[in-house]
C-alpha atoms as a PDB file:
ATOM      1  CA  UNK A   1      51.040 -87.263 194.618  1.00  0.00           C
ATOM      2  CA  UNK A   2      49.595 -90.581 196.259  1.00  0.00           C
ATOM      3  CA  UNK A   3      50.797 -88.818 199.788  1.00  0.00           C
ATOM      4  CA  UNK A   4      48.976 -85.598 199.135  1.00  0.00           C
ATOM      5  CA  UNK A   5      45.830 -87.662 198.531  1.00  0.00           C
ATOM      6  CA  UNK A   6      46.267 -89.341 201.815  1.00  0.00           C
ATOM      7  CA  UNK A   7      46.809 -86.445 203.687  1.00  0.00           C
ATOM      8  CA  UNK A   8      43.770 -84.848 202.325  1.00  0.00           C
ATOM      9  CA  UNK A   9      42.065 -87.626 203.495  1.00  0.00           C
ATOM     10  CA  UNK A  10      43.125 -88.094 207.220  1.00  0.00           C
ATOM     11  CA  UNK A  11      42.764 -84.012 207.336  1.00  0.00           C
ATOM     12  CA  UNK A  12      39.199 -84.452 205.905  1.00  0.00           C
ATOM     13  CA  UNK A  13      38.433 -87.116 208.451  1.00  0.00           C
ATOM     14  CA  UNK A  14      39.863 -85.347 211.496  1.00  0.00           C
ATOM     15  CA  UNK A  15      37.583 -82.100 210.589  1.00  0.00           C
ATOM     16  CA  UNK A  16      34.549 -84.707 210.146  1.00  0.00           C
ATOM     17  CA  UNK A  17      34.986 -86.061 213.364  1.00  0.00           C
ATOM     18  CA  UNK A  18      35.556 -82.670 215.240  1.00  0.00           C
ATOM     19  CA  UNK A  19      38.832 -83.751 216.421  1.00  0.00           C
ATOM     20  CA  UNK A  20      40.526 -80.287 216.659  1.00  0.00           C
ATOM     21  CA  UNK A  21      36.924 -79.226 218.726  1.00  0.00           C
ATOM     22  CA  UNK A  22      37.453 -81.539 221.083  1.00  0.00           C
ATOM     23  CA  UNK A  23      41.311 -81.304 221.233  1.00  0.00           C
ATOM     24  CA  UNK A  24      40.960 -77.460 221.637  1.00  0.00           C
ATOM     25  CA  UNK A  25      44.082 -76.450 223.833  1.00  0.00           C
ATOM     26  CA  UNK A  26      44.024 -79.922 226.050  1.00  0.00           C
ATOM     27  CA  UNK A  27      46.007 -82.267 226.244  1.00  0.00           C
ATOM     28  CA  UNK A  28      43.511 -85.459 225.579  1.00  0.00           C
ATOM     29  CA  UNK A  29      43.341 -88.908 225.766  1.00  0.00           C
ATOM     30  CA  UNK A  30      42.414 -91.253 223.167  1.00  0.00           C
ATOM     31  CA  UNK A  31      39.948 -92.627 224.907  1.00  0.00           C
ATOM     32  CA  UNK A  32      38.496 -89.440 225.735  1.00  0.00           C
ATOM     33  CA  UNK A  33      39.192 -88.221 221.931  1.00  0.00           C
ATOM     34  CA  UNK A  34      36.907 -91.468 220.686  1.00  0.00           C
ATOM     35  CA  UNK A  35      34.499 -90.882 223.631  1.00  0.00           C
ATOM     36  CA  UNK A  36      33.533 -87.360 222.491  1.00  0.00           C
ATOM     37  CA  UNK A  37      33.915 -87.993 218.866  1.00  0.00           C
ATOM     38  CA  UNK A  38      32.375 -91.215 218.912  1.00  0.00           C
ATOM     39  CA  UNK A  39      34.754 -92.988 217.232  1.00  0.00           C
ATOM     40  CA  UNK A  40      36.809 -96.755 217.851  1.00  0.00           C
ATOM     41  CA  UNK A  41      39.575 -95.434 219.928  1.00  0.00           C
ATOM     42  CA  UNK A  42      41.810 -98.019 218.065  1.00  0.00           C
ATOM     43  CA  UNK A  43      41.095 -96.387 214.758  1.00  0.00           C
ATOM     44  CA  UNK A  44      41.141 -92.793 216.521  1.00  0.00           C
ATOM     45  CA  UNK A  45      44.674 -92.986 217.505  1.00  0.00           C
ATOM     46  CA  UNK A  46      46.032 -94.511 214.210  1.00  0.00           C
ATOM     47  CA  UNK A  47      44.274 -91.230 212.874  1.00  0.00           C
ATOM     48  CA  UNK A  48      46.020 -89.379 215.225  1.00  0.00           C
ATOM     49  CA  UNK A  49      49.688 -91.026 214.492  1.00  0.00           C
ATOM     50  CA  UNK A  50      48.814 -89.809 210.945  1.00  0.00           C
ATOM     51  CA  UNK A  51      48.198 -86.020 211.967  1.00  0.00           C
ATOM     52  CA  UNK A  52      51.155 -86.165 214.229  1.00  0.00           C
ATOM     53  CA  UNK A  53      53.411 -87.638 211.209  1.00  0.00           C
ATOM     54  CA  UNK A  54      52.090 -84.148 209.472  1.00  0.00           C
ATOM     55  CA  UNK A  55      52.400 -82.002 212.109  1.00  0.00           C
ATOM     56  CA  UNK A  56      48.732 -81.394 212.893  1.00  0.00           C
ATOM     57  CA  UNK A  57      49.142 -83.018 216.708  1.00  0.00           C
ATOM     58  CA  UNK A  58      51.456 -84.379 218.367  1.00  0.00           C
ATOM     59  CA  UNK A  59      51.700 -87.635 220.968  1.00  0.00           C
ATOM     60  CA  UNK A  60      52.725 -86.287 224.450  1.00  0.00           C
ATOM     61  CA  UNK A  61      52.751 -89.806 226.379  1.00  0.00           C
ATOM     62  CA  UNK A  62      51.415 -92.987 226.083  1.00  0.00           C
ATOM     63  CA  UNK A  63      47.782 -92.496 223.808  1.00  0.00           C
ATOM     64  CA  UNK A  64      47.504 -88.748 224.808  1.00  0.00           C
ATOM     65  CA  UNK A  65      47.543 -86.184 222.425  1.00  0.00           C
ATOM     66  CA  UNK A  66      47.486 -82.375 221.636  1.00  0.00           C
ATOM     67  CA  UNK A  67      47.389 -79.642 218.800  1.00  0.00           C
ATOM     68  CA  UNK A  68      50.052 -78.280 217.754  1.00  0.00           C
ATOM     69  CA  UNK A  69      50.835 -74.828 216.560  1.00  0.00           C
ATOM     70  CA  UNK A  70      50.231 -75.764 212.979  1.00  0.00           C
ATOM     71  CA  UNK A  71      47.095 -77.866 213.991  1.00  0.00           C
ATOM     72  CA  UNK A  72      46.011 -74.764 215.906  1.00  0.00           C
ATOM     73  CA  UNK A  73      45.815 -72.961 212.650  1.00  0.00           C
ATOM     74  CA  UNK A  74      44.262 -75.435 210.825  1.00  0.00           C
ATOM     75  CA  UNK A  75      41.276 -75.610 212.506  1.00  0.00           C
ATOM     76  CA  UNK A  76      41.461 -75.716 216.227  1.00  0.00           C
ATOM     77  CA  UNK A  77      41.077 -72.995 218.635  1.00  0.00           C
END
């Protein structure tokens, strides 16, 4: 139960900061990511880890990340 709190709460925070928006069907940096969301890129990719660990996006190299399928459906384009 405590994880399906959590998860609520990283999904709720993505959506607030327009993360899928921005994410789209790029491939995006976290410092562009906290650029356009204005957000601490530190904080921004621990975020992102989380969404990855769900399946939301997913780290393609060092700091860069994308949607994936699942994260597509969930609220990106």
């Amino acid at each position: 139960m405590a994880m399906a709190y959590s998860r609520s709460r990283v999904l709720s925070t993505a959506a607030r900061l327009g993360v899928a928006d921005v994410l789209g069907d790029e491939e995006r940096s976290v410092d562009h990511l906290a650029e356009a969301c204005r957000a601490d890129g530190d904080a921004l990719y621990r975020l992102l880890r989380a969404l990855a660990s769900i399946g939301v996006t997913e780290e393609t190299g060092p700091k860069r990340f994308r949607l994936t399928p699942f994260g597509r459906r969930c609220g990106g384009r």
